[in-house]
N, C-alpha and C. Protein backbone atom coordinates (compact mmCIF):
# COMPACT_ATOMS: atom_id res chain seq x y z
N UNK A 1 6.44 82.19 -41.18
CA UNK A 1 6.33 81.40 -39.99
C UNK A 1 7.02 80.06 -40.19
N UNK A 2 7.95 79.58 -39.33
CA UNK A 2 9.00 78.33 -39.06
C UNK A 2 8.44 77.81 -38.30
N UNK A 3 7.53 76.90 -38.33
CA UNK A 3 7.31 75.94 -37.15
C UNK A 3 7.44 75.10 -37.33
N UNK A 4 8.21 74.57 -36.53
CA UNK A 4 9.29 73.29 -35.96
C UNK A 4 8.06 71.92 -36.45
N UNK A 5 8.68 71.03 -37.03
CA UNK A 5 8.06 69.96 -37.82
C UNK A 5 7.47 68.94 -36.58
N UNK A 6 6.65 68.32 -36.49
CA UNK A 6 5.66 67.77 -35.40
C UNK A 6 6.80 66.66 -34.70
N UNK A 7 6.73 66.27 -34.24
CA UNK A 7 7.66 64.98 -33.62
C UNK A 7 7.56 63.64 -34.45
N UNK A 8 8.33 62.92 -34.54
CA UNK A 8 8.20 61.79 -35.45
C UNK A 8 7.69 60.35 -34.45
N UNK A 9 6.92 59.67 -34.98
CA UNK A 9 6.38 58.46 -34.06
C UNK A 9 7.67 58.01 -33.48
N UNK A 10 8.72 57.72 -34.01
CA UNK A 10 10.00 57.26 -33.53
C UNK A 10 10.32 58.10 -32.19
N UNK A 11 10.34 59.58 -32.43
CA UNK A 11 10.75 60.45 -31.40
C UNK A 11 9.89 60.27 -30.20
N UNK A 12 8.63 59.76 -30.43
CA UNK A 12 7.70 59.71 -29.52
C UNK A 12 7.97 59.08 -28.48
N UNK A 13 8.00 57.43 -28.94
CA UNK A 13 8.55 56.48 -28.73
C UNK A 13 9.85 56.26 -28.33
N UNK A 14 10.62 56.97 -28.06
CA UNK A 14 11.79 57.35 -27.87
C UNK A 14 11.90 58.17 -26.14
N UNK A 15 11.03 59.16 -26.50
CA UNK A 15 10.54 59.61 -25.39
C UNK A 15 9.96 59.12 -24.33
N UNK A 16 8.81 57.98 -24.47
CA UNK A 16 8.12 57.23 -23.53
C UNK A 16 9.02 56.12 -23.39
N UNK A 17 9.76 55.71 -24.23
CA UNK A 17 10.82 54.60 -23.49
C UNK A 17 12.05 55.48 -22.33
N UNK A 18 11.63 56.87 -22.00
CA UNK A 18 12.96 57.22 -21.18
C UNK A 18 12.21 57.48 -19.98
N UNK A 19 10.55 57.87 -20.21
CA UNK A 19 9.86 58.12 -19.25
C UNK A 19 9.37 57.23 -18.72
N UNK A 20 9.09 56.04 -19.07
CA UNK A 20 8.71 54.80 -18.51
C UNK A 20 9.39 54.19 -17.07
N UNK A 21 10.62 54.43 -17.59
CA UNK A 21 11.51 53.69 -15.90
C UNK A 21 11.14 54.52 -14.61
N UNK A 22 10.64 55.70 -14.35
CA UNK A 22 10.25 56.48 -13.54
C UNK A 22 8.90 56.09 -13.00
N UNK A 23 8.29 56.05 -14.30
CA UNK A 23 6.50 55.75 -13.63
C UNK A 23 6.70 54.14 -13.26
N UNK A 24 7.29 53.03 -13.86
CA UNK A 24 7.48 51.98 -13.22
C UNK A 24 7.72 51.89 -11.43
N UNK A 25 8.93 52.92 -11.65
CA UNK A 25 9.26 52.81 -10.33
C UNK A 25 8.44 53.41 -9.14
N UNK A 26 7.92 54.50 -9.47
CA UNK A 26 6.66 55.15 -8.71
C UNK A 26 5.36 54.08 -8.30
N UNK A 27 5.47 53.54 -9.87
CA UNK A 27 4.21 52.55 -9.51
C UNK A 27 4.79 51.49 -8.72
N UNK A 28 5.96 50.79 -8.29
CA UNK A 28 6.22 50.35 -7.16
C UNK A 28 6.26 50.35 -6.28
N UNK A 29 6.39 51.91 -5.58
CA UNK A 29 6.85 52.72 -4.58
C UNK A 29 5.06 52.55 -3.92
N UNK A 30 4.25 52.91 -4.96
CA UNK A 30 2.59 52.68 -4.77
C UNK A 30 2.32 51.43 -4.29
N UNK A 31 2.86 50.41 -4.71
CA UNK A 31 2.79 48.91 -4.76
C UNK A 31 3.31 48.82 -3.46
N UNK A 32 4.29 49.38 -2.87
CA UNK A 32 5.03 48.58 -1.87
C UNK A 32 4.50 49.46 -0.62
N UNK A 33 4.01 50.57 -0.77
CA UNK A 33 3.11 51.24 0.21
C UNK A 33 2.24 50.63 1.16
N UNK A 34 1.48 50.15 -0.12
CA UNK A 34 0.22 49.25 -0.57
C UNK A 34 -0.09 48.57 0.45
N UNK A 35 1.20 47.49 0.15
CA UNK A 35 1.21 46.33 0.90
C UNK A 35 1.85 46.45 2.60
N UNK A 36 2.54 47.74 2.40
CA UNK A 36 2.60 47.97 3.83
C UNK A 36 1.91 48.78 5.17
N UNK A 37 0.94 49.54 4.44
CA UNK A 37 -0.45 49.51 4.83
C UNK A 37 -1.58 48.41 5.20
N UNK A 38 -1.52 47.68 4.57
CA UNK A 38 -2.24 46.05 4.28
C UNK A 38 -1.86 45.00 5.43
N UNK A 39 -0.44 45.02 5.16
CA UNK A 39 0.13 44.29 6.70
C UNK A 39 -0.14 44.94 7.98
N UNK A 40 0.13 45.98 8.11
CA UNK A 40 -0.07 46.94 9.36
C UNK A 40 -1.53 46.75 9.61
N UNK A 41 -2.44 47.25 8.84
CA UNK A 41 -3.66 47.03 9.30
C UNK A 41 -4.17 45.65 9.62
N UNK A 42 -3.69 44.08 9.19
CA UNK A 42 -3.84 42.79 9.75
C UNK A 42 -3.59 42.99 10.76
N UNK A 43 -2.17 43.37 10.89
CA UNK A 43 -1.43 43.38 12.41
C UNK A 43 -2.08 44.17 13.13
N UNK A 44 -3.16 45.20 12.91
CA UNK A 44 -3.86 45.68 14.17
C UNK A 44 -5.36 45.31 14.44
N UNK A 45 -5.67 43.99 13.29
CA UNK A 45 -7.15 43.43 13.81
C UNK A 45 -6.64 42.46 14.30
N UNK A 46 -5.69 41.59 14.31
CA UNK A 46 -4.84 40.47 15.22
C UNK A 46 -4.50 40.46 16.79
N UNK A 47 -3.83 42.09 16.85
CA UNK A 47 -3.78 42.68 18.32
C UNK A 47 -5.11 42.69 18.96
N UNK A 48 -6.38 43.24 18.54
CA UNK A 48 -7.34 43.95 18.88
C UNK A 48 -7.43 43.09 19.89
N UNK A 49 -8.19 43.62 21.32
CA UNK A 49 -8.71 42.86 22.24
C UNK A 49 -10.09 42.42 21.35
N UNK A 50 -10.53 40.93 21.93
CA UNK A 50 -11.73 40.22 21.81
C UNK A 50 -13.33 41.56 22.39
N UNK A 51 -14.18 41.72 22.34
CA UNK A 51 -14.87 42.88 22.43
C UNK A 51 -15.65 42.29 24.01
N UNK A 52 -16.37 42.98 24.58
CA UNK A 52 -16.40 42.29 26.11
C UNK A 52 -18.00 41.67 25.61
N UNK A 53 -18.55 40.67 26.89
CA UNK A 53 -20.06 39.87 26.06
C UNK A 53 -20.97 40.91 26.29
N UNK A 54 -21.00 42.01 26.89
CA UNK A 54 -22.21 42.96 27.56
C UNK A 54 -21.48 44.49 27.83
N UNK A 55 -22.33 45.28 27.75
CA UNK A 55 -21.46 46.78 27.67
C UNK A 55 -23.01 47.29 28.64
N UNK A 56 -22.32 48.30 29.16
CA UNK A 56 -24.02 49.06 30.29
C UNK A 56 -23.14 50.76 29.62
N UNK A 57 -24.00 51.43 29.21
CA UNK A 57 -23.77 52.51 29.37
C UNK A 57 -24.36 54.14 30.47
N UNK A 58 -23.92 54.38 30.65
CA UNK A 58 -23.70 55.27 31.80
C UNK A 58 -24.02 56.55 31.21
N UNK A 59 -24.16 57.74 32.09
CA UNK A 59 -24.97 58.98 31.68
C UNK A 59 -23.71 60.19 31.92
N UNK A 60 -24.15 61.24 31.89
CA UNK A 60 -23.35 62.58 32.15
C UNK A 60 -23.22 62.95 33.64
N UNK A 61 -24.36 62.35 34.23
CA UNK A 61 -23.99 63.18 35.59
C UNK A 61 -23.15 62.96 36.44
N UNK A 62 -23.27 63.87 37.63
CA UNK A 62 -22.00 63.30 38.79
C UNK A 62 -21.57 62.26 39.13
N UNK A 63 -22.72 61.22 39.51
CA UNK A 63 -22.98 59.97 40.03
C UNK A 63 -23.76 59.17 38.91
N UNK A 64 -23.27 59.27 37.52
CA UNK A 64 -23.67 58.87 36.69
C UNK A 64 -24.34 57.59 36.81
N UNK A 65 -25.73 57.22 36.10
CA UNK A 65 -26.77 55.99 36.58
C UNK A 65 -26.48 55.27 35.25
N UNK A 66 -27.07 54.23 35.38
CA UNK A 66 -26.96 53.58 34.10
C UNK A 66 -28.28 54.06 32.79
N UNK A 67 -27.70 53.93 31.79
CA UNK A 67 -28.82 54.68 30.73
C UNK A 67 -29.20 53.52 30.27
N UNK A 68 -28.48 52.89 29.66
CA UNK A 68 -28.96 51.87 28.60
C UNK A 68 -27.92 50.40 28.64
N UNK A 69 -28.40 48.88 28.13
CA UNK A 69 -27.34 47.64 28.04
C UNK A 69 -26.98 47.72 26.56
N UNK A 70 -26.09 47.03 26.01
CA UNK A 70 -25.79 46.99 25.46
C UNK A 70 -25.53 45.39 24.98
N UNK A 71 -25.43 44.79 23.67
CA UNK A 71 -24.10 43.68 23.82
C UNK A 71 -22.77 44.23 22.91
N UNK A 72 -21.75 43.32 23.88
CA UNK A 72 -20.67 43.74 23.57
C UNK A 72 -19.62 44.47 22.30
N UNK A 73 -20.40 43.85 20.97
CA UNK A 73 -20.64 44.53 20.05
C UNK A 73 -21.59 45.39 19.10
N UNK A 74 -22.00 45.74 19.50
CA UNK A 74 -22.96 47.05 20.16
C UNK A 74 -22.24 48.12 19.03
N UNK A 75 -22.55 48.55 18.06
CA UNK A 75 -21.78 50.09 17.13
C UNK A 75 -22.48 50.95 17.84
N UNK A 76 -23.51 50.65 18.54
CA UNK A 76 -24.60 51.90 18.98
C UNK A 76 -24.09 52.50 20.84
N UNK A 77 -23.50 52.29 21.17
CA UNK A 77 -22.83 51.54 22.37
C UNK A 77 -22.12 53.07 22.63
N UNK A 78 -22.70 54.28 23.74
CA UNK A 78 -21.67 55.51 23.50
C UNK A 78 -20.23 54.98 24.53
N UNK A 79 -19.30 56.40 24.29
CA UNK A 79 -18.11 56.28 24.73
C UNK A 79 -18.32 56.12 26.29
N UNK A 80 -19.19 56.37 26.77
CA UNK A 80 -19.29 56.07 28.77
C UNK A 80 -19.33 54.32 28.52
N UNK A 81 -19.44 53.84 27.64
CA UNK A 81 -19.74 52.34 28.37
C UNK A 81 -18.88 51.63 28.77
N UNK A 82 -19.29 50.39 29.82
CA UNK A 82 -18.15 49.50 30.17
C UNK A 82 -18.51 48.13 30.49
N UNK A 83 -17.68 47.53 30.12
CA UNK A 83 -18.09 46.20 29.71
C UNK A 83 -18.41 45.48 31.32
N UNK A 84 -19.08 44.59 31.34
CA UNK A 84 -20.19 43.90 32.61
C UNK A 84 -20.48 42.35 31.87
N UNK A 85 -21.22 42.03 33.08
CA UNK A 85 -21.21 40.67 33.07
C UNK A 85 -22.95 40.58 32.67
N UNK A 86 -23.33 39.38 32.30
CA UNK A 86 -24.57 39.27 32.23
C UNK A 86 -26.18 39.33 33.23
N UNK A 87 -25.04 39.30 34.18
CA UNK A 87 -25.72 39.13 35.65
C UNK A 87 -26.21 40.65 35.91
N UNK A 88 -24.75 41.56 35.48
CA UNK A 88 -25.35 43.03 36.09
C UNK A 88 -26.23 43.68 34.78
N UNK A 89 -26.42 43.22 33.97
CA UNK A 89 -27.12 42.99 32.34
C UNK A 89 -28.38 42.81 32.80
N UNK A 90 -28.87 41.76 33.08
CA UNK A 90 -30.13 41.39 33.57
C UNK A 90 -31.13 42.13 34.76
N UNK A 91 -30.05 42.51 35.87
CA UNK A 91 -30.47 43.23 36.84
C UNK A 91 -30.77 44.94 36.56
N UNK A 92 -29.94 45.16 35.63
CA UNK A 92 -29.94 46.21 34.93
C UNK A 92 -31.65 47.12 34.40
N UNK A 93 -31.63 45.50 33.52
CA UNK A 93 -33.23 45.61 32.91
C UNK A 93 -33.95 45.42 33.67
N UNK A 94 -34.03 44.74 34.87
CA UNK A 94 -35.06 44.54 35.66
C UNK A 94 -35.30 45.45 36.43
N UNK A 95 -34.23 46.71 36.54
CA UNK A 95 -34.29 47.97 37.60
C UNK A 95 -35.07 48.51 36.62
N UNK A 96 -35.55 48.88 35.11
CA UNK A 96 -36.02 49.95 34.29
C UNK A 96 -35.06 50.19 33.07
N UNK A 97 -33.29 50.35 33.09
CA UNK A 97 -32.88 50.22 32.27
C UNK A 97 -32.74 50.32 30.94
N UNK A 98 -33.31 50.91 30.20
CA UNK A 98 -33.02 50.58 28.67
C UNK A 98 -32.54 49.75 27.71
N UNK A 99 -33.05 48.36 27.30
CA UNK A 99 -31.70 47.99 26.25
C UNK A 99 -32.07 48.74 25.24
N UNK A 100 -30.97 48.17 24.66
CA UNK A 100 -30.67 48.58 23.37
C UNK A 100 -31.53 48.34 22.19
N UNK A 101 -32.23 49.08 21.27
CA UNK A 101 -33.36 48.69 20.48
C UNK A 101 -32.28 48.12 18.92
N UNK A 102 -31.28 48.55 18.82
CA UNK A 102 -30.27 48.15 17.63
C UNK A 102 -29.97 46.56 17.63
N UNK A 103 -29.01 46.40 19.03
CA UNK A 103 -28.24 45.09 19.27
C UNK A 103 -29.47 44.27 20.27
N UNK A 104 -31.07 44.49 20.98
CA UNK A 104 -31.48 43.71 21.63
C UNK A 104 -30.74 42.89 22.97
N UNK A 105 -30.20 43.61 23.46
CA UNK A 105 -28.79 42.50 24.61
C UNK A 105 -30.64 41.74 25.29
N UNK A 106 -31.34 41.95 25.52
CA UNK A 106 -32.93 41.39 26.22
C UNK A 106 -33.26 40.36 25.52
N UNK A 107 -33.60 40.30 24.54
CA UNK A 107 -33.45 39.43 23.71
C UNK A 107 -32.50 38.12 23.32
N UNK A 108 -31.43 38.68 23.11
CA UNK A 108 -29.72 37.44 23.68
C UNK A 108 -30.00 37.09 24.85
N UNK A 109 -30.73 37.63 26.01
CA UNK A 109 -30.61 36.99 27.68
C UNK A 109 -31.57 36.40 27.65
N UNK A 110 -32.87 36.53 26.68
CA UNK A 110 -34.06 35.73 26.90
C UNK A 110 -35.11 35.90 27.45
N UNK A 111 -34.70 37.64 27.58
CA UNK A 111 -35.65 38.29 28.74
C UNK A 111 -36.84 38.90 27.77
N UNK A 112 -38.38 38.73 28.31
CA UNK A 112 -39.59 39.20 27.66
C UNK A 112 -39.47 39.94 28.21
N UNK A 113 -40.55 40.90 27.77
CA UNK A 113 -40.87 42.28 28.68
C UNK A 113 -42.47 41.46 29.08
């Protein structure tokens, strides 16, 4: 049996100095991704509209009623809602209404039960 003598630290070293310029450059390519992901995403919390002061959300049916208030940043807040003024906020709760037990919008207006 001839088996070929192990590599010499030199050869090693030899080797990772040819493979190196590649992963450098990859790891740039990562780097410059990076940062252009990073910018893009500033640039789309910069655009964002301001969030509205009051959200009412609305139901499934035909003539959909109001379900629940909201405030404007509200995570709890479903996709029917639409942003309102404080006035139709208040009147809202005073018809029966629901607020919101998460964000309190009753509470921000000052309203007891």
């Amino acid at each position: 049996m001839n088996d070929p003598a192990p590599p010499s630290r030199l050869d090693l070293l030899r080797f990772l100095e040819r493979v190196q310029p590649a992963d450098l450059e990859r790891t740039r390519r990562w780097i410059a991704d990076e940062e252009r992901r990073e910018a893009e995403r500033q640039q789309g919390e910069q655009a964002r509209p301001e969030p509205p002061d009051w959200l009412i959300e609305y139901g499934l049916n035909r003539d959909p009623l109001p379900t629940a208030v909201h405030t404007g940043e509200c995570t709890m807040a479903g996709k029917r809602s639409k942003a309102t003024d404080s006035d139709t906020i208040r009147r809202a709760i005073a018809a029966g209404v629901k607020a919101c037990t998460f964000c309190r919008p009753d509470s921000e207006l000052g309203i007891l039960d």
